[in-house]
Protein backbone atom coordinates (compact mmCIF):
# COMPACT_ATOMS: atom_id res chain seq x y z
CA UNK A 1 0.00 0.00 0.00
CA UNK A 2 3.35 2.07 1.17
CA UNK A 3 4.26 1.52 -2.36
CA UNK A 4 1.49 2.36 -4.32
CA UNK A 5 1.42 5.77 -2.71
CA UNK A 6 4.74 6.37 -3.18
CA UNK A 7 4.42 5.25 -7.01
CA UNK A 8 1.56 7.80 -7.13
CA UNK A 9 3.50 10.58 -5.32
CA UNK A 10 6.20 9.98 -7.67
CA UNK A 11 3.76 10.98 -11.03
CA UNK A 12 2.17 13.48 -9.57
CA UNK A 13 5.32 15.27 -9.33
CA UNK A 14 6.51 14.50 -12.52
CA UNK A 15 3.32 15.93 -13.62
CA UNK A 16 3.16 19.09 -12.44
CA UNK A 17 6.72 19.08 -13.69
CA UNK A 18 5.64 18.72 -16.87
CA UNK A 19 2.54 21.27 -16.87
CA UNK A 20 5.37 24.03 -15.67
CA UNK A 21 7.49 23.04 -18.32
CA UNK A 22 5.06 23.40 -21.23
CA UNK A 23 3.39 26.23 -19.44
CA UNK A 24 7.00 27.99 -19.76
CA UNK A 25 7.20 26.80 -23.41
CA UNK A 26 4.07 28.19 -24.04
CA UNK A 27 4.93 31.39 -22.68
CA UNK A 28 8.18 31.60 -24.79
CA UNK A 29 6.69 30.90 -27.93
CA UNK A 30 4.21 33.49 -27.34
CA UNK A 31 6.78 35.99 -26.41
CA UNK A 32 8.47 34.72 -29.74
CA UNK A 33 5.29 35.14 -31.91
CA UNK A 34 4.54 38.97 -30.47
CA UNK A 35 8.43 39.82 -31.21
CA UNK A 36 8.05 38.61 -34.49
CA UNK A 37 4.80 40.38 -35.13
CA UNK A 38 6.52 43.26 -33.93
CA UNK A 39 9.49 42.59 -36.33
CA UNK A 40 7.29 42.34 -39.47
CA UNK A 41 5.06 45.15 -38.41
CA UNK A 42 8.57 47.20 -38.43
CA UNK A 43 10.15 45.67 -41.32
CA UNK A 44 6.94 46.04 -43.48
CA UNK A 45 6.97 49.86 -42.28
CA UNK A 46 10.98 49.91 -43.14
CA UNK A 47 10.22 48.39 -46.77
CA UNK A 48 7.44 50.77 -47.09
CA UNK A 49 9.44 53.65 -46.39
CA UNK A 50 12.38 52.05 -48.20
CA UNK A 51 9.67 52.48 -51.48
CA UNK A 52 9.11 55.48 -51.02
CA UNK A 53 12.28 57.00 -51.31
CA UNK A 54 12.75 54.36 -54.47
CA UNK A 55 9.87 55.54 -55.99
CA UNK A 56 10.43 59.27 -54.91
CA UNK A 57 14.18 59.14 -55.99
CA UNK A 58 12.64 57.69 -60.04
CA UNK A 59 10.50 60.55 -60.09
CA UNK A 60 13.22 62.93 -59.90
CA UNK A 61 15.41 61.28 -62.36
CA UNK A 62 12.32 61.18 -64.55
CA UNK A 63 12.24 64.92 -64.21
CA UNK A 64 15.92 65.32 -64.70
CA UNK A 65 15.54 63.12 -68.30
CA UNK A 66 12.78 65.33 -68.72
CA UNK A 67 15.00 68.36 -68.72
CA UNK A 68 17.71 67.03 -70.15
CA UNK A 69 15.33 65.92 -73.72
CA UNK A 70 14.00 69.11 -73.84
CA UNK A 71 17.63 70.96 -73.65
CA UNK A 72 18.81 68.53 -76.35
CA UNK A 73 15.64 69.66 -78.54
CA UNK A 74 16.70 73.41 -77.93
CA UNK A 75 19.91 72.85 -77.93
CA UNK A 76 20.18 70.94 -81.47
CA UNK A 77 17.95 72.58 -82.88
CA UNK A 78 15.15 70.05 -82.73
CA UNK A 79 11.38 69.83 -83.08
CA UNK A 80 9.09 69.97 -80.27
CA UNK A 81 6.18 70.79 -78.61
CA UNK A 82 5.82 73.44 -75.91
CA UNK A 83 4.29 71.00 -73.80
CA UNK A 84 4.89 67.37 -73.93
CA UNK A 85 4.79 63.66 -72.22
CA UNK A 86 7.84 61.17 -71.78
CA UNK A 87 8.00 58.33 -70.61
CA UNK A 88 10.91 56.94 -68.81
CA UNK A 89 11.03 53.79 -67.40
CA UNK A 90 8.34 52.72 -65.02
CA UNK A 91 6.65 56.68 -64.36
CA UNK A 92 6.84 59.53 -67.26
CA UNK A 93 7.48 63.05 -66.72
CA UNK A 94 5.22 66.19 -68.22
CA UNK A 95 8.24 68.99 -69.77
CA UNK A 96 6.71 72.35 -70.43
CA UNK A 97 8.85 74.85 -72.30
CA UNK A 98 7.69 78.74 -71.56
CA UNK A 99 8.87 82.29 -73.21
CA UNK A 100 11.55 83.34 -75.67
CA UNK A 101 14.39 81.73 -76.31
CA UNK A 102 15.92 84.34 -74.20
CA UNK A 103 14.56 83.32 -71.36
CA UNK A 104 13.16 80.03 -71.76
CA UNK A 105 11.96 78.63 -68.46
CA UNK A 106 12.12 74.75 -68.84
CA UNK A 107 9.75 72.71 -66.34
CA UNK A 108 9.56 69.02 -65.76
CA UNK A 109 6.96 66.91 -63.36
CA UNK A 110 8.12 63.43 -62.98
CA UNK A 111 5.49 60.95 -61.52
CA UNK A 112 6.12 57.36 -60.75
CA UNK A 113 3.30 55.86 -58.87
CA UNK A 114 1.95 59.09 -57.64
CA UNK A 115 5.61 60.37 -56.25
CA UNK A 116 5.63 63.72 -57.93
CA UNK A 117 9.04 65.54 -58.00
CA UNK A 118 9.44 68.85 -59.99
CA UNK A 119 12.91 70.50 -61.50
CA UNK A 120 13.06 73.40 -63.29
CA UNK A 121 15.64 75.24 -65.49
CA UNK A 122 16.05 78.79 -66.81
CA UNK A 123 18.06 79.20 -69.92
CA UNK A 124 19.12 81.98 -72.61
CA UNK A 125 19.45 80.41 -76.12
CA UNK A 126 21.11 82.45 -79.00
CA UNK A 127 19.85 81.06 -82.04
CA UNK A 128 21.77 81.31 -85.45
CA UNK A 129 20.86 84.23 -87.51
CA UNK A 130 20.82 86.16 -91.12
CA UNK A 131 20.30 89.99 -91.07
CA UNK A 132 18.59 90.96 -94.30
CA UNK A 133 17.83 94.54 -95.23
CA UNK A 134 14.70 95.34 -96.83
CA UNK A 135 14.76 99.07 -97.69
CA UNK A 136 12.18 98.59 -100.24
CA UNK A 137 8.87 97.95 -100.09
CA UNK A 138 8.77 95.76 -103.09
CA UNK A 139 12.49 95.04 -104.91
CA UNK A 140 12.14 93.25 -108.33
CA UNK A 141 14.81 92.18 -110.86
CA UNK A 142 14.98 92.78 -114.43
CA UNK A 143 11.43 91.09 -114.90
CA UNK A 144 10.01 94.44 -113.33
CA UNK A 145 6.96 95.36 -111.99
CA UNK A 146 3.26 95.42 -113.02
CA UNK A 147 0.81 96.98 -111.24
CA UNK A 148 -3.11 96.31 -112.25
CA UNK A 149 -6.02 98.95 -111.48
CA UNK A 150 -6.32 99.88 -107.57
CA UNK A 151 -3.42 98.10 -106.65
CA UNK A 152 -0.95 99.71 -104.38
CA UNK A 153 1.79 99.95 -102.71
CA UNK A 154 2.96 101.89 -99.63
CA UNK A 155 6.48 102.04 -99.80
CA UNK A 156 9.94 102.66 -101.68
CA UNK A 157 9.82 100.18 -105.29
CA UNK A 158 13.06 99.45 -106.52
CA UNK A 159 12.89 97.76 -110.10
CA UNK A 160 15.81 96.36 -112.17
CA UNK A 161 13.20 96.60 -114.77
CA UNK A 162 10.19 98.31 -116.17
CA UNK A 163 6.98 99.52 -113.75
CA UNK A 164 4.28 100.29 -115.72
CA UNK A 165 0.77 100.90 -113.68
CA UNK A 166 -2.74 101.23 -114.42
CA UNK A 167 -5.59 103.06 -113.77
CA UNK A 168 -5.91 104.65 -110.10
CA UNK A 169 -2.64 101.94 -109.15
CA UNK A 170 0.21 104.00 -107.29
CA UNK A 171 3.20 103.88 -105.25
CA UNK A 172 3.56 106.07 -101.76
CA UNK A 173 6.99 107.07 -101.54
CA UNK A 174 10.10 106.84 -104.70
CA UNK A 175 10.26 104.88 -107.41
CA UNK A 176 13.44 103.49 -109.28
CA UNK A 177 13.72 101.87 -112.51
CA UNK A 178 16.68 100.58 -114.11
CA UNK A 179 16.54 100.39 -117.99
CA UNK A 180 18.30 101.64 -120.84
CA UNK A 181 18.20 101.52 -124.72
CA UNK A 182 15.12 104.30 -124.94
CA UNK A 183 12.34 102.50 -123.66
CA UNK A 184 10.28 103.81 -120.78
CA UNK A 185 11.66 102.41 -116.86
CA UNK A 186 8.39 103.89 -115.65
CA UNK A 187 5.02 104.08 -117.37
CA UNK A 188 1.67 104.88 -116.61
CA UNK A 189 2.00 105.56 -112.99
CA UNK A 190 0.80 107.80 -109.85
CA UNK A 191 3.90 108.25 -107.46
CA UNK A 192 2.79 109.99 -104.18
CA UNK A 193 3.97 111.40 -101.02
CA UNK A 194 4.55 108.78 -98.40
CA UNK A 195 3.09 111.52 -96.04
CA UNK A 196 2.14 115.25 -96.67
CA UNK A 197 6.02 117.17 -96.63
CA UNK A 198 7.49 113.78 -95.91
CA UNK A 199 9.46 115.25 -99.65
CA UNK A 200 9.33 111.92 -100.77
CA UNK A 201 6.59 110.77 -104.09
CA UNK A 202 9.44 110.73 -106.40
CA UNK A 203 10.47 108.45 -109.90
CA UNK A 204 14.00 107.94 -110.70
CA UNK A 205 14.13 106.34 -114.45
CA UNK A 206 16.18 106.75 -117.52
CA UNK A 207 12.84 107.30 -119.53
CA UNK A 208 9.59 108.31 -117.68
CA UNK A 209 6.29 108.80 -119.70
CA UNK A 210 2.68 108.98 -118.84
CA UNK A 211 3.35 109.61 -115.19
CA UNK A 212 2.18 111.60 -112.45
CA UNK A 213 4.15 112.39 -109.69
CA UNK A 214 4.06 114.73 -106.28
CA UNK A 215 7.65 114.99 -106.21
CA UNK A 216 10.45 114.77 -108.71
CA UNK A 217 10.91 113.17 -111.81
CA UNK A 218 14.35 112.53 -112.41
CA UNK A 219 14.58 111.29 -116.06
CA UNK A 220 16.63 112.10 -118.83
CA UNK A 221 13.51 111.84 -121.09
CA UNK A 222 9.94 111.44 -120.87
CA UNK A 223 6.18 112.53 -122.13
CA UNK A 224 3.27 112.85 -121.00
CA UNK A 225 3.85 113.45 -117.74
CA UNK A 226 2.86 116.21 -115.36
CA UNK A 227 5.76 117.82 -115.13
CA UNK A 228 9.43 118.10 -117.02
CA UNK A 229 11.74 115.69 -116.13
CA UNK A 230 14.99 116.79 -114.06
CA UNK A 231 18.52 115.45 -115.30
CA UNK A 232 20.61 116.49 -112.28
CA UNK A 233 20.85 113.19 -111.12
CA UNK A 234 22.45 109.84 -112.50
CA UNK A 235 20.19 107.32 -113.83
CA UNK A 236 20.01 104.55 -110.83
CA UNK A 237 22.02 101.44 -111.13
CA UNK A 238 21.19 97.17 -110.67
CA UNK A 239 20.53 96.27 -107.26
CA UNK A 240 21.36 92.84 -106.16
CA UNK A 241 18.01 91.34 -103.93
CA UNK A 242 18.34 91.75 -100.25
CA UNK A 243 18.83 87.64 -99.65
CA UNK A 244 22.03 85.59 -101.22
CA UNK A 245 22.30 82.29 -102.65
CA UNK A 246 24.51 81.27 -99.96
CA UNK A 247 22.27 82.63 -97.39
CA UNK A 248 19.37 80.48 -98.62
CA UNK A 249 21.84 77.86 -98.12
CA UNK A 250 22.72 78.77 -94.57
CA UNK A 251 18.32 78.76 -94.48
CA UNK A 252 18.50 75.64 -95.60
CA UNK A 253 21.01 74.05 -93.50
CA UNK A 254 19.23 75.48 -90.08
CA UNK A 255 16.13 73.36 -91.47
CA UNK A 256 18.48 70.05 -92.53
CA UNK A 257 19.62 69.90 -88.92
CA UNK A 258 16.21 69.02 -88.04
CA UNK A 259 16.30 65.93 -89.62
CA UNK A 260 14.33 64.79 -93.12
CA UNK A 261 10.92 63.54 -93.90
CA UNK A 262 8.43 62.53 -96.99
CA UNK A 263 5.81 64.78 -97.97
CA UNK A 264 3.45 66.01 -95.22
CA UNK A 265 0.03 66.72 -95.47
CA UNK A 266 -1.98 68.55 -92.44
CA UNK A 267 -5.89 67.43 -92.95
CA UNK A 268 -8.29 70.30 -93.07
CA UNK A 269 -9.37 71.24 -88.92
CA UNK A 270 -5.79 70.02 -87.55
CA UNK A 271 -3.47 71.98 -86.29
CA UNK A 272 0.47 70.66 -86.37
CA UNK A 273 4.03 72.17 -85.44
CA UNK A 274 6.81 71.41 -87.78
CA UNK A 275 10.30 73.06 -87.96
CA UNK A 276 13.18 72.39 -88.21
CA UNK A 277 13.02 69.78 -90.79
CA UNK A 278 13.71 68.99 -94.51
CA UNK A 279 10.97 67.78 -96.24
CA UNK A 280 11.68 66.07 -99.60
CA UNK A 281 8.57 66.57 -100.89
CA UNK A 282 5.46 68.65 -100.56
CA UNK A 283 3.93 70.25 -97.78
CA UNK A 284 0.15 70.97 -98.33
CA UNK A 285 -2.09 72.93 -95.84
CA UNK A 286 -5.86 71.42 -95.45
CA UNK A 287 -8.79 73.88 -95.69
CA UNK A 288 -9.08 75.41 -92.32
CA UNK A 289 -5.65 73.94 -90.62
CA UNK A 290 -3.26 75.60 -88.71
CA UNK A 291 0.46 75.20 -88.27
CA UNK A 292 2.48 76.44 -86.32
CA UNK A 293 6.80 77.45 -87.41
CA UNK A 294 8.84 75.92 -84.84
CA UNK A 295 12.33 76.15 -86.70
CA UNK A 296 13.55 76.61 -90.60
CA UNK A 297 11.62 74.56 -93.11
CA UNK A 298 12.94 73.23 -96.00
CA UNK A 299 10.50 72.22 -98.98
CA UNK A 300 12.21 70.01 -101.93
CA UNK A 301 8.61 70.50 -103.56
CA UNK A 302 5.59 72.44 -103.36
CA UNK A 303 4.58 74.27 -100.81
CA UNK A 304 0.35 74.44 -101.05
CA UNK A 305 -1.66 76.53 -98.71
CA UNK A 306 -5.71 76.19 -98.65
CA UNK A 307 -7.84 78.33 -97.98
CA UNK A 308 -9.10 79.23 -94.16
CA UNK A 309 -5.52 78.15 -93.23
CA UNK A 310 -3.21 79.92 -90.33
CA UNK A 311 0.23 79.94 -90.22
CA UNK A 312 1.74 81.29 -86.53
CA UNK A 313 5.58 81.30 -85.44
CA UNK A 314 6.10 79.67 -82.61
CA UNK A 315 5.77 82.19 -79.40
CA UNK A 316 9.01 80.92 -78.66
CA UNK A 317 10.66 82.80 -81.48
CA UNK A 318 10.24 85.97 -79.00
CA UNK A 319 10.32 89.55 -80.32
CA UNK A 320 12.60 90.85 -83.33
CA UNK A 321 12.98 87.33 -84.86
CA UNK A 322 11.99 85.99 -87.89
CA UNK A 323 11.04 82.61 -89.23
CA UNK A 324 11.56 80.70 -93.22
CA UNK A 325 9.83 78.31 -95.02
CA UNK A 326 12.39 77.61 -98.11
CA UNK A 327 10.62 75.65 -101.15
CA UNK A 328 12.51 75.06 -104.06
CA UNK A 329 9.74 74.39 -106.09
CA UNK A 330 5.99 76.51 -106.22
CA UNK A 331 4.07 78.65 -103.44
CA UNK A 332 0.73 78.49 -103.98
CA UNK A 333 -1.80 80.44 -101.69
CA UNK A 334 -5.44 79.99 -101.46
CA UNK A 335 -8.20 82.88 -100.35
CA UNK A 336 -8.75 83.60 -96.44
CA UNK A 337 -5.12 82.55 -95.40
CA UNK A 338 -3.03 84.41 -92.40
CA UNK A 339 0.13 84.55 -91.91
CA UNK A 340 1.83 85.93 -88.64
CA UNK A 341 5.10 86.36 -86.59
CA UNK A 342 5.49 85.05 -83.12
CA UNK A 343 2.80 87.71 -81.92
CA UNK A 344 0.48 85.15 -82.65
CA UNK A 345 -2.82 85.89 -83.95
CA UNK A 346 -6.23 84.49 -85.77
CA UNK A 347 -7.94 83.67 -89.05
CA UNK A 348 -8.12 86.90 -90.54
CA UNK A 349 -6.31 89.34 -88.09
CA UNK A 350 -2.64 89.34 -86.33
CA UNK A 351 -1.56 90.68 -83.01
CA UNK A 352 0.09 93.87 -82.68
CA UNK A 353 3.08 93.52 -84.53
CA UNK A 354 6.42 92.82 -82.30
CA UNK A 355 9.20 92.57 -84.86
CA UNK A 356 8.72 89.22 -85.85
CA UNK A 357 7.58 87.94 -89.14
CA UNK A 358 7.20 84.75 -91.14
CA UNK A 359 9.33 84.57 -94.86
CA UNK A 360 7.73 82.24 -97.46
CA UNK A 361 11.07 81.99 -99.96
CA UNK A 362 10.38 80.02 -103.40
CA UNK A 363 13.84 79.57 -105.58
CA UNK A 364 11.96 78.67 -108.06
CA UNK A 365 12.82 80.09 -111.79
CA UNK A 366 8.89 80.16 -112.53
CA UNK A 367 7.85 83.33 -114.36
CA UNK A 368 4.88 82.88 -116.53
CA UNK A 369 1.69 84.83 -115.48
CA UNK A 370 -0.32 81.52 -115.38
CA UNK A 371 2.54 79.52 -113.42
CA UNK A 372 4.86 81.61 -111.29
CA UNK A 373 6.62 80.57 -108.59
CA UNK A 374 4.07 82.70 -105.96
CA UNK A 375 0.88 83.23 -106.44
CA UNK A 376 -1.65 84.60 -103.75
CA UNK A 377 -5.14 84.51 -103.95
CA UNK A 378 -7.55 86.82 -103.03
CA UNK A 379 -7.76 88.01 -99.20
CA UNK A 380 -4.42 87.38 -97.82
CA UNK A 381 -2.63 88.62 -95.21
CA UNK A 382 0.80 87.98 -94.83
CA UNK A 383 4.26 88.61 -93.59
CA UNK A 384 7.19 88.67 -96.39
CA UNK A 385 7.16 86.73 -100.02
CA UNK A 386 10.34 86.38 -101.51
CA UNK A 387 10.86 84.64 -105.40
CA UNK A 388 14.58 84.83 -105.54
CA UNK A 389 14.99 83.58 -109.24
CA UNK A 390 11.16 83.51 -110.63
CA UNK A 391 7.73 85.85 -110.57
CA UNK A 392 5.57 86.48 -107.24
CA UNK A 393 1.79 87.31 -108.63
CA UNK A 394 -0.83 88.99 -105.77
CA UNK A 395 -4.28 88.66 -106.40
CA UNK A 396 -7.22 91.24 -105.09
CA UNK A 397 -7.24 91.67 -101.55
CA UNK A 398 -3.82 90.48 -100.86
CA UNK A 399 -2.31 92.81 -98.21
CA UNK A 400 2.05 91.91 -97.46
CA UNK A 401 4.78 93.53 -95.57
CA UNK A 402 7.22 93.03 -98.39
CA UNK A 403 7.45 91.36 -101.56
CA UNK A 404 10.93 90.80 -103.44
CA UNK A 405 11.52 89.06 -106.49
CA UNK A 406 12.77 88.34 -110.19
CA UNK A 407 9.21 90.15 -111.23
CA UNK A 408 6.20 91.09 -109.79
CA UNK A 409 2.40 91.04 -110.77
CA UNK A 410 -0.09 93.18 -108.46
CA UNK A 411 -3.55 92.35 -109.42
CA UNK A 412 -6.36 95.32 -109.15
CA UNK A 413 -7.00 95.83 -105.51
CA UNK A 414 -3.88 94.19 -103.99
CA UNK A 415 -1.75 95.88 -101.99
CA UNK A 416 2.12 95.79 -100.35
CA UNK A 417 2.21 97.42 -96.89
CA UNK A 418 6.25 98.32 -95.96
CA UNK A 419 6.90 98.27 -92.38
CA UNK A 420 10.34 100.21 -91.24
CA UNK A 421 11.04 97.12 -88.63
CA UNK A 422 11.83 95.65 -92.07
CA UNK A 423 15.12 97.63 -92.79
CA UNK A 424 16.91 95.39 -90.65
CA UNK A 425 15.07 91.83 -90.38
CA UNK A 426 17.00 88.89 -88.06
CA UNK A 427 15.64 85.53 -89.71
CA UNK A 428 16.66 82.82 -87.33
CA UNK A 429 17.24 78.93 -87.08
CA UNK A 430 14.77 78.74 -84.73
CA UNK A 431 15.20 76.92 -81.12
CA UNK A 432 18.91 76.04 -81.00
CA UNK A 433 22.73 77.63 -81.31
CA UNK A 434 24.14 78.79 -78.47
CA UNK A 435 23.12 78.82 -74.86
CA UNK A 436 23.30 78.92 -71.09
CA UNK A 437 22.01 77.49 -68.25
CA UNK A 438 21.48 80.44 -65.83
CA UNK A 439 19.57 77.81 -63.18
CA UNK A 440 18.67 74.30 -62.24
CA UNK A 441 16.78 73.56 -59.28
CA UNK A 442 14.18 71.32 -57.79
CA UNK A 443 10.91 73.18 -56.93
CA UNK A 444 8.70 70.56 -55.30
């Protein structure tokens, strides 16, 4: 009996032993569990935040490539919009370009998963440059100048050929013809006063007949005219045109930079930015489209313009610089179309002028009436037009800064409006040459 108690004892103590032991197992593993929980609760925090700054530190490098594309497009001269989308790598970054290219303020947003980081850059870009000096309202070659009834124009003419006019057609301010060997350098025409005592309405020609004038006539003969000619002065000489050979060539090589493309078409009700670029081809204008000069243009074909269209230079041109669209082959320009400089404007009216106009330049040898290498159509209004080998023909309606070329046809009612900015015109490659980088900083 001793024994069995004693047996019994024994196990009981064994078993409550046993109960501490597991009791203290227990215990341990819960202790384990919580410090784990507590370890993945801060690890998972630690990763999280470890994400963030991942994700935070791709947003700014997507803002840095955004800045970095965008100088590259200014920079080389390359096309682009003023505001634009990249993507890089897993997030993409929003690049807007604003003011003149001197002082373009560059702006870049990159977002990868909602981690927004902004840098910005201010910059002054010189771009390259031609100065051409237009001291003539219209300057023709030895095709000369015709003038139909009511046209006009309001400005100096310089002619290294004939100018005959027509009925109520005149010329505000002098008038020089160059030809020799008896026949008349100016017929038929009214030269006035650019402004009452401004002493200008004068006509400087070898020969001079059925002319009125308000000022001189200095001829060595003439008829019919309102008064007798004066011989103190020499007859005037050939004027080379304002623009070279080998600065169309310079034109053209701002645009080649750019890069090439086929023909391009912009359907009627779209508006596109192109510039600088080559295009071997044509480039033809939709009813009603719009584009916008972002750099030189270079047209191995035809340049075609419907009607309704608008052509703006890019805002980013700034004040005091001018834009070119070189075509080696025809300009053709349909009724309603506007034309202006980086002042921006609107089918049928531009801003207040700033300096800054558009140059459509056709080298084109075209000179018959029916086929030249410009024609304008009836209610234009437009910057410069420039036929350096062939004939420029404006249609009724047609109102233009300038006009230069080999010969000129002014229909009845059309009329060339000289602007004294033009004495000293800076056409420009567009975005690109030189620059600096006056700051680069991250804003948010």
């Amino acid at each position: 009996m001793n024994k069995k108690r004693s047996r019994l004892k024994s196990f009981n103590s064994r078993s409550e032993k046993g109960q501490a032991t597991l009791t203290f197992i227990l215990a341990l593993l819960g202790s384990a569990m919580i410090l784990v929980g507590a370890l993945s609760v801060l690890t998972f925090n630690e990763v999280k935040k470890l994400n963030n700054i991942v994700k935070s530190a791709q947003s700014y490098y997507a803002a840095e490539a955004g800045i970095e594309d965008a100088v590259l497009r200014v920079k080389n001269g390359m096309s682009y919009q003023t505001s634009y989308n990249l993507i890089v790598g897993s997030g993409d970054t929003d690049v807007t370009l604003t003011g003149p290219l001197d002082n373009l303020t560059i702006t870049s947003a990159g977002d990868v998963n909602g981690r927004i980081r902004k840098v910005a850059i201010n910059l002054t870009a010189t771009p390259s440059e031609e100065d051409v000096d237009f001291n003539y309202g219209v300057q023709v070659g030895e095709g000369g100048l015709v003038m139909k009834s009511n046209s006009n124009i309001l400005g100096n003419v310089y002619s290294n050929g004939p100018i005959s006019g027509a009925s109520n057609s005149f010329v505000k301010g002098d008038a020089y013809s160059v030809v020799t060997g008896g026949a008349a350098g100016i017929d038929q025409m009214t030269i006035r006063e650019s402004s009452p005592g401004a002493g200008d309405g004068n006509a400087h020609a070898n020969r001079i007949t059925r002319t009125t004038a308000d000022g001189i006539l200095y001829c060595q003969t003439g008829s019919s005219n309102n008064k007798a000619c004066n011989t103190s002065q020499p007859d005037p000489t050939p004027q080379p045109l304002p623009i070279s050979d080998a600065q169309i060539d310079t034109m053209k090589s701002w645009a080649a930079l750019g890069g090439e493309t086929g023909s391009v078409t912009i359907i009627g009700g779209d508006t596109a930015s192109l510039g600088p670029v080559k295009i071997n081809g044509d480039l033809t204008l939709g009813s009603n489209s719009t584009l916008i000069i972002t750099g030189t243009i270079w047209i191995t074909g035809n340049f075609d313009i419907s009607s309704n269209s608008l052509i703006l230079l890019s805002p980013s041109y700034g004040a005091n610089s001018s834009g070119t669209v070189v075509t080696d082959g025809e300009i053709e320009i349909d009724s309603n179309v506007t034309i202006c400089g980086s002042n921006g404007g609107v089918l049928g009216s531009c801003n207040t002028e700033n300096g800054s106009y558009i140059m459509l330049l056709s080298t084109s040898p075209n000179t018959s009436e029916t086929d030249p290498a410009i024609e304008a159509d009836s209610n234009i209004l437009t910057s410069i037009l420039y036929a350096s080998a062939g004939a420029v023909k404006l249609n009724s309606n047609v109102h233009v800064k300038e006009v230069t070329g080999y010969m000129l046809r002014l229909e009845s009612n059309a009329t060339v409006t000289y602007e004294t900015g033009l004495a000293n015109v800076q056409f420009t490659s567009g975005p690109g040459g030189t620059f600096k980088i006056n700051s680069w900083q991250e804003i948010e």
